[in-house]
Protein backbone atom coordinates (compact mmCIF):
# COMPACT_ATOMS: atom_id res chain seq x y z
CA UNK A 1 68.31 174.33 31.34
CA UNK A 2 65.96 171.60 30.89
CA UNK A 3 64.16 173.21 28.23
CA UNK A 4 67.02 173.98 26.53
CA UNK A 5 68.14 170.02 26.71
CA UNK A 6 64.88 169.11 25.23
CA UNK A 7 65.11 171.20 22.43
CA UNK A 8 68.25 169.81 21.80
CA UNK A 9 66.96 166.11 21.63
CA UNK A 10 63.92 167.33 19.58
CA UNK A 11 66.23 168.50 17.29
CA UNK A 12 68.19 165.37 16.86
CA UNK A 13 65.15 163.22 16.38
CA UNK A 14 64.19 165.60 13.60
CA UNK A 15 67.70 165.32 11.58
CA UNK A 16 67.56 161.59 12.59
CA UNK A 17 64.36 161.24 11.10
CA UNK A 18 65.15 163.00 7.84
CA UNK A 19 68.63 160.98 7.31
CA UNK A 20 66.52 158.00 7.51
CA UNK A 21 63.38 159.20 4.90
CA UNK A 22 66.45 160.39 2.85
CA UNK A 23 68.31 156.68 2.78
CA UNK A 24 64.76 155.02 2.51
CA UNK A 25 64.70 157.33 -0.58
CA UNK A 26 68.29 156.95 -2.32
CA UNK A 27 67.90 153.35 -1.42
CA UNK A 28 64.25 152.67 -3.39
CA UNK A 29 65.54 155.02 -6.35
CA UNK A 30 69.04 152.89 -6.23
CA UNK A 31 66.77 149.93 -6.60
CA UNK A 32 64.39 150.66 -9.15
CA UNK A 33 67.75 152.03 -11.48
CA UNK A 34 69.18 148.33 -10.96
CA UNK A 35 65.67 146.54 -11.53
CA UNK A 36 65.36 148.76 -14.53
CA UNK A 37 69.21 147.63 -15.68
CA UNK A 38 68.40 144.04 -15.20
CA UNK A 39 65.30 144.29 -17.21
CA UNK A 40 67.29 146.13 -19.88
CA UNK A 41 69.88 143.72 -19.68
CA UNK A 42 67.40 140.46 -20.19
CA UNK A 43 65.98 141.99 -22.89
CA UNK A 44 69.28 142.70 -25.07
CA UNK A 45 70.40 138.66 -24.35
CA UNK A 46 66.96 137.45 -25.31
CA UNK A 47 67.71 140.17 -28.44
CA UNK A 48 71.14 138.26 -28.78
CA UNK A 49 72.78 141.78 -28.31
CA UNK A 50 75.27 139.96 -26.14
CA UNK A 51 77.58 142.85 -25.76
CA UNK A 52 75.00 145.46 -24.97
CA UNK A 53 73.76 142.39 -22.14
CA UNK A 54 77.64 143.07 -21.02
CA UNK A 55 78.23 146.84 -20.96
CA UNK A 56 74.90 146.76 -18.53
CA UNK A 57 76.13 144.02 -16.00
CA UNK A 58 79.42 145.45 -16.06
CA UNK A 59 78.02 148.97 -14.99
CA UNK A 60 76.42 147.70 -12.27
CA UNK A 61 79.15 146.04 -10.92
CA UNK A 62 81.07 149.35 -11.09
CA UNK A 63 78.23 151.02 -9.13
CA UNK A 64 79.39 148.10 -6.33
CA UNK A 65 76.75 146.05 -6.77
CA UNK A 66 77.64 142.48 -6.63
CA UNK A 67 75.06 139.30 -6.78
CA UNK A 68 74.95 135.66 -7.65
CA UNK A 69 72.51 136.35 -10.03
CA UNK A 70 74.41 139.25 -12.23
CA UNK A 71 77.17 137.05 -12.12
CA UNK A 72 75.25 134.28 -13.26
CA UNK A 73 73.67 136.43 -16.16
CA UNK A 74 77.04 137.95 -17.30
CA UNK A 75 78.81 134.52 -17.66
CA UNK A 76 76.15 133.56 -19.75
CA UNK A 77 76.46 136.64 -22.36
CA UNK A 78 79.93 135.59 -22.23
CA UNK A 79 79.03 131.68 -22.72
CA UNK A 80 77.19 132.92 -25.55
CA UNK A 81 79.18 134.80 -27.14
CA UNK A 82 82.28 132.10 -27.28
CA UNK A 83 84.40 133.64 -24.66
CA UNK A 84 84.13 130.43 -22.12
CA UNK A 85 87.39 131.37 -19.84
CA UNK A 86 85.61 134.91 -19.11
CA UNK A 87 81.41 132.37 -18.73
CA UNK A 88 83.57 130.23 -16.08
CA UNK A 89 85.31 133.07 -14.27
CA UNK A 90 81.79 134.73 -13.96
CA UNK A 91 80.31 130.94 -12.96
CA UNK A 92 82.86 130.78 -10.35
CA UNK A 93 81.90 134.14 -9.18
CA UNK A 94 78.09 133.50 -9.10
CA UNK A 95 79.66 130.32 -7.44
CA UNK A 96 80.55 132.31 -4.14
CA UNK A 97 76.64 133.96 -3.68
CA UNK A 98 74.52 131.26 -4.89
CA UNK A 99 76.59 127.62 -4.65
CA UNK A 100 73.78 125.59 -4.62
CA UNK A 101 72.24 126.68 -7.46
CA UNK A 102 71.66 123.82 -9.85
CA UNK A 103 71.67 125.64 -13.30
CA UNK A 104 74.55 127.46 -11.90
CA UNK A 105 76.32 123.54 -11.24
CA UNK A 106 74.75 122.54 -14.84
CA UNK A 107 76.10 125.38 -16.64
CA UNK A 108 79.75 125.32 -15.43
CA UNK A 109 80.08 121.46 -15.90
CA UNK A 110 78.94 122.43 -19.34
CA UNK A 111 81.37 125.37 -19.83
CA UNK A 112 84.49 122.80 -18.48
CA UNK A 113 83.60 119.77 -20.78
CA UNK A 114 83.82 122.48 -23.49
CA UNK A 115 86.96 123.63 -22.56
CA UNK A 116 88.33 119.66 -21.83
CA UNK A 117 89.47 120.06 -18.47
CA UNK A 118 90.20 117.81 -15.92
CA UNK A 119 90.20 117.78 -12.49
CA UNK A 120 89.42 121.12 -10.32
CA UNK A 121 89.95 120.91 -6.91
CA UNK A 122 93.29 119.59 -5.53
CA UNK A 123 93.71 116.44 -3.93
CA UNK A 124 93.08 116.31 0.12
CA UNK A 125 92.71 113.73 2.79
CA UNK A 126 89.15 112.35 3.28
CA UNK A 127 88.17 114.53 6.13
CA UNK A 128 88.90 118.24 4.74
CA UNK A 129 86.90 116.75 1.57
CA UNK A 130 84.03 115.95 3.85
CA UNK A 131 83.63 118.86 5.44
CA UNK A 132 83.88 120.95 2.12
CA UNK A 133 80.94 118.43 1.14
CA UNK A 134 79.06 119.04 4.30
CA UNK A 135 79.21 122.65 3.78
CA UNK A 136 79.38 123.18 -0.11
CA UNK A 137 75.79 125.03 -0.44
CA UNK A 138 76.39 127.24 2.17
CA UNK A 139 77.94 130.57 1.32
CA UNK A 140 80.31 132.87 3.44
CA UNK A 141 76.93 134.92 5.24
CA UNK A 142 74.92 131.58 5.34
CA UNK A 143 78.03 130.07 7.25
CA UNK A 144 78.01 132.89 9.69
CA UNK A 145 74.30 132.28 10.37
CA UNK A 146 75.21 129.25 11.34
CA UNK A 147 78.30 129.34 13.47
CA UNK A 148 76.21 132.24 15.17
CA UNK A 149 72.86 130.00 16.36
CA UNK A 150 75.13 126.87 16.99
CA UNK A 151 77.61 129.33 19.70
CA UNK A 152 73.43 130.71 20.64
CA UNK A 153 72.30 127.21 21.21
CA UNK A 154 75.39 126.16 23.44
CA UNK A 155 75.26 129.16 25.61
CA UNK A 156 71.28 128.35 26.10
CA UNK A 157 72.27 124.76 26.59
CA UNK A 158 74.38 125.67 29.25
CA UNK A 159 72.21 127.50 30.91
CA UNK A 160 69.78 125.01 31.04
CA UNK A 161 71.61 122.37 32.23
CA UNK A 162 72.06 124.42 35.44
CA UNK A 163 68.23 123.74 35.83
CA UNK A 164 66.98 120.85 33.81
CA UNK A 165 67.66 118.14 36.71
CA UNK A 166 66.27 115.30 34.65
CA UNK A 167 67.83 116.48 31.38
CA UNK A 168 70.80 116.80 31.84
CA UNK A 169 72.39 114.32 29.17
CA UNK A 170 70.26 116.18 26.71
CA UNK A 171 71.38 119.21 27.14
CA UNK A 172 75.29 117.25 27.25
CA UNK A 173 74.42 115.50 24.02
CA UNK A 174 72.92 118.89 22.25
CA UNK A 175 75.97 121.15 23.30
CA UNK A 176 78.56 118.19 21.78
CA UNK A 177 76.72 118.64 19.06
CA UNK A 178 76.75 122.43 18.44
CA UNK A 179 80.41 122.63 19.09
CA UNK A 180 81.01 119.62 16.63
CA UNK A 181 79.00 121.46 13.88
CA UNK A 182 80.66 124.84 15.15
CA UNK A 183 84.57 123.84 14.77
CA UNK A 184 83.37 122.02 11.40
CA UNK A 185 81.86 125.25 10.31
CA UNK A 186 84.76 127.16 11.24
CA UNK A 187 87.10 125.33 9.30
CA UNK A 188 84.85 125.31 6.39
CA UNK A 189 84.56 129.05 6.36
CA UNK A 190 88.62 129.39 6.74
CA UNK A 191 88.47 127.45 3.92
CA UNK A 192 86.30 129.45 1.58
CA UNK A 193 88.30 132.64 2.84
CA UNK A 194 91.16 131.65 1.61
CA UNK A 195 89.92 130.03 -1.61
CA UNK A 196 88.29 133.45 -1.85
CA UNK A 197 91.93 134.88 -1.47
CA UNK A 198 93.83 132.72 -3.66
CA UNK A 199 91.57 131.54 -6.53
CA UNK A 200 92.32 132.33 -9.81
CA UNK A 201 91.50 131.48 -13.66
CA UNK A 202 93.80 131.47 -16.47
CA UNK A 203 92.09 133.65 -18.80
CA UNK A 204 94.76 133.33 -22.22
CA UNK A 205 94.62 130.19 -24.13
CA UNK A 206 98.19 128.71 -23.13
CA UNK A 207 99.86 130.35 -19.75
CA UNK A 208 103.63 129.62 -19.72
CA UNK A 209 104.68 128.65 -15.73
CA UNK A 210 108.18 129.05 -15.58
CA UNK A 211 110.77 128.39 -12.70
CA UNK A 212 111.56 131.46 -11.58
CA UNK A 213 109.60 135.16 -12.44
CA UNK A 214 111.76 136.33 -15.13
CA UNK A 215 110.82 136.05 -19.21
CA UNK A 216 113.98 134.09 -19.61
CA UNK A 217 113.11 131.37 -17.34
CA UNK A 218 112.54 127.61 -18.29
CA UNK A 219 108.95 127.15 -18.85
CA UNK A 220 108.22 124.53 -16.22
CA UNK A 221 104.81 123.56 -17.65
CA UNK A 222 101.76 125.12 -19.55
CA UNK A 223 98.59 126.06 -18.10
CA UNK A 224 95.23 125.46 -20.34
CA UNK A 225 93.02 128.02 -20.85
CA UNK A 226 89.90 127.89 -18.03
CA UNK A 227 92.31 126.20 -15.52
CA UNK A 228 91.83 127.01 -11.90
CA UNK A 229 94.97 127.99 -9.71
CA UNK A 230 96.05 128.84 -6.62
CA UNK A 231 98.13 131.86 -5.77
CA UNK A 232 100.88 131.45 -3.21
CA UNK A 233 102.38 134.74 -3.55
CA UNK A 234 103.39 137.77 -5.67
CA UNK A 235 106.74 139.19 -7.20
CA UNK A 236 106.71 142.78 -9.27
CA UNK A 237 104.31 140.67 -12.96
CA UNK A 238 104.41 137.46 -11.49
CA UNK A 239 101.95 134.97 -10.01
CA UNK A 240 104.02 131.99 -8.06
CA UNK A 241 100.95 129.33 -8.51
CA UNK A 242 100.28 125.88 -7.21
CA UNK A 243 98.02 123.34 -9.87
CA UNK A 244 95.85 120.86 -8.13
CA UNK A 245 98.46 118.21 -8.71
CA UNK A 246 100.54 120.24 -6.41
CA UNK A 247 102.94 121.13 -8.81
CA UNK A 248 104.48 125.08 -8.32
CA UNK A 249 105.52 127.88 -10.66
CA UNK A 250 106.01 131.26 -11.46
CA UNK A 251 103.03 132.95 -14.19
CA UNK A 252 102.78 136.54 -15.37
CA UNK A 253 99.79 138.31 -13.73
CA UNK A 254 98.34 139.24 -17.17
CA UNK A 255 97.25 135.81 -18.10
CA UNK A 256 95.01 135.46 -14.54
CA UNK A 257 91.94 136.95 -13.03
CA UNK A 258 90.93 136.18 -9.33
CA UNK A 259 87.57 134.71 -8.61
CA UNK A 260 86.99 137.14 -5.81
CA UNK A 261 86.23 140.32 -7.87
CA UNK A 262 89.15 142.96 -6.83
């Protein structure tokens, strides 16, 4: 019996081993195809073959694979090429992997000036504003790095205080401080959730926003091309949207694209 429970295991470790070679495999073939894409890619923008650039980043993203850096790339082509509501969707994108980049910030300024819009982000109190400041370079798996070693560091700090007679206060004053930066970090990553959720461009050059979702409707206001919105909830075609000046209305769903790639 026990030989025939060790043959088992062998066995086991074999197929174990050989699902992992064969990953290791599909994985280093997956990434020389997207290296080789990328390179492809560069080399039709530098070529000014803008829409070839496109068709490329595009495929990868169908393949499911996502990074600030193709996002960055393909709102370029689109820059490029004159399409600007399509370069600042993409920035906004690239925005969400990489926001600290600074020819990412350069670019997008760039891309809004050209468009003439005003302001982007609605208007908050002081402290929600601070904390978005506080965290703005930090995407959604940086901010989990960090909420993880701050709730790390106060269990260790509270362990240690159980010992460290003559440090007591230090290990007070340091556990203060990693629940302070903990519930800041948490609110800033329920924040970027539900941007993630609710973000969206206006992708036409004049979106109607009418009262209610029906064609007939009064048109309540009109939406610029480029604009970013936020979407409160869905009927059948309809968007019902909120601008940054807090004003609320009702869009088709044709004239929008989410920033969070669906």
């Amino acid at each position: 019996m026990m030989k025939k429970n060790c043959s088992v295991e062998a066995w086991w470790r074999v197929m174990c081993m050989a699902g992992i070679f064969v990953l290791c495999v599909c994985g280093a073939v997956m990434g020389q195809a997207l290296e080789h894409d990328f390179l492809e890619a560069s080399h039709a923008y530098k070529e000014n073959n803008y829409d070839q650039a496109i068709a490329l980043y595009e495929a990868m993203l169908m393949k499911g694979y996502e990074s600030g850096n193709l996002y960055y790339n393909l709102a370029n082509n689109y820059f490029k090429k004159g399409e600007l509501a399509k370069a600042l969707l993409h920035y906004k994108r690239a925005e969400l992997f990489i926001p600290g980049d600074s020819d990412l910030k350069a670019n997008y300024s760039y891309c809004r000036s050209l468009l003439q819009l005003g302001q982007d982000e609605p208007e908050e109190n002081w402290f929600l504003r601070l904390i978005d400041a506080a965290f703005a370079a930090f995407n959604l798996d940086c901010l989990v790095i960090v909420l993880s070693l701050m709730q790390a560091m106060f269990f260790l700090l509270a362990m240690l205080y159980q010992f460290a007679h003559g440090r007591k206060r230090l290990c007070k004053a340091g556990s203060v401080i990693c629940v302070v930066i903990f519930l800041l970090g948490a609110i800033a990553f329920k924040r970027k959730i539900e941007y993630q959720k609710r973000a969206a461009v206006v992708m036409v050059k004049e979106l109607e926003s009418k009262f209610e979702p029906l064609e007939s409707a009064t048109t309540h206001f009109i939406l610029p091309e480029g604009v970013t919105v936020e979407v409160l909830e869905s009927s059948g075609a309809w968007h019902k949207i909120r601008r940054v000046d807090a004003k609320i209305g009702w869009v088709n769903k044709e004239g929008l694209a989410f920033i969070a790639a669906r």
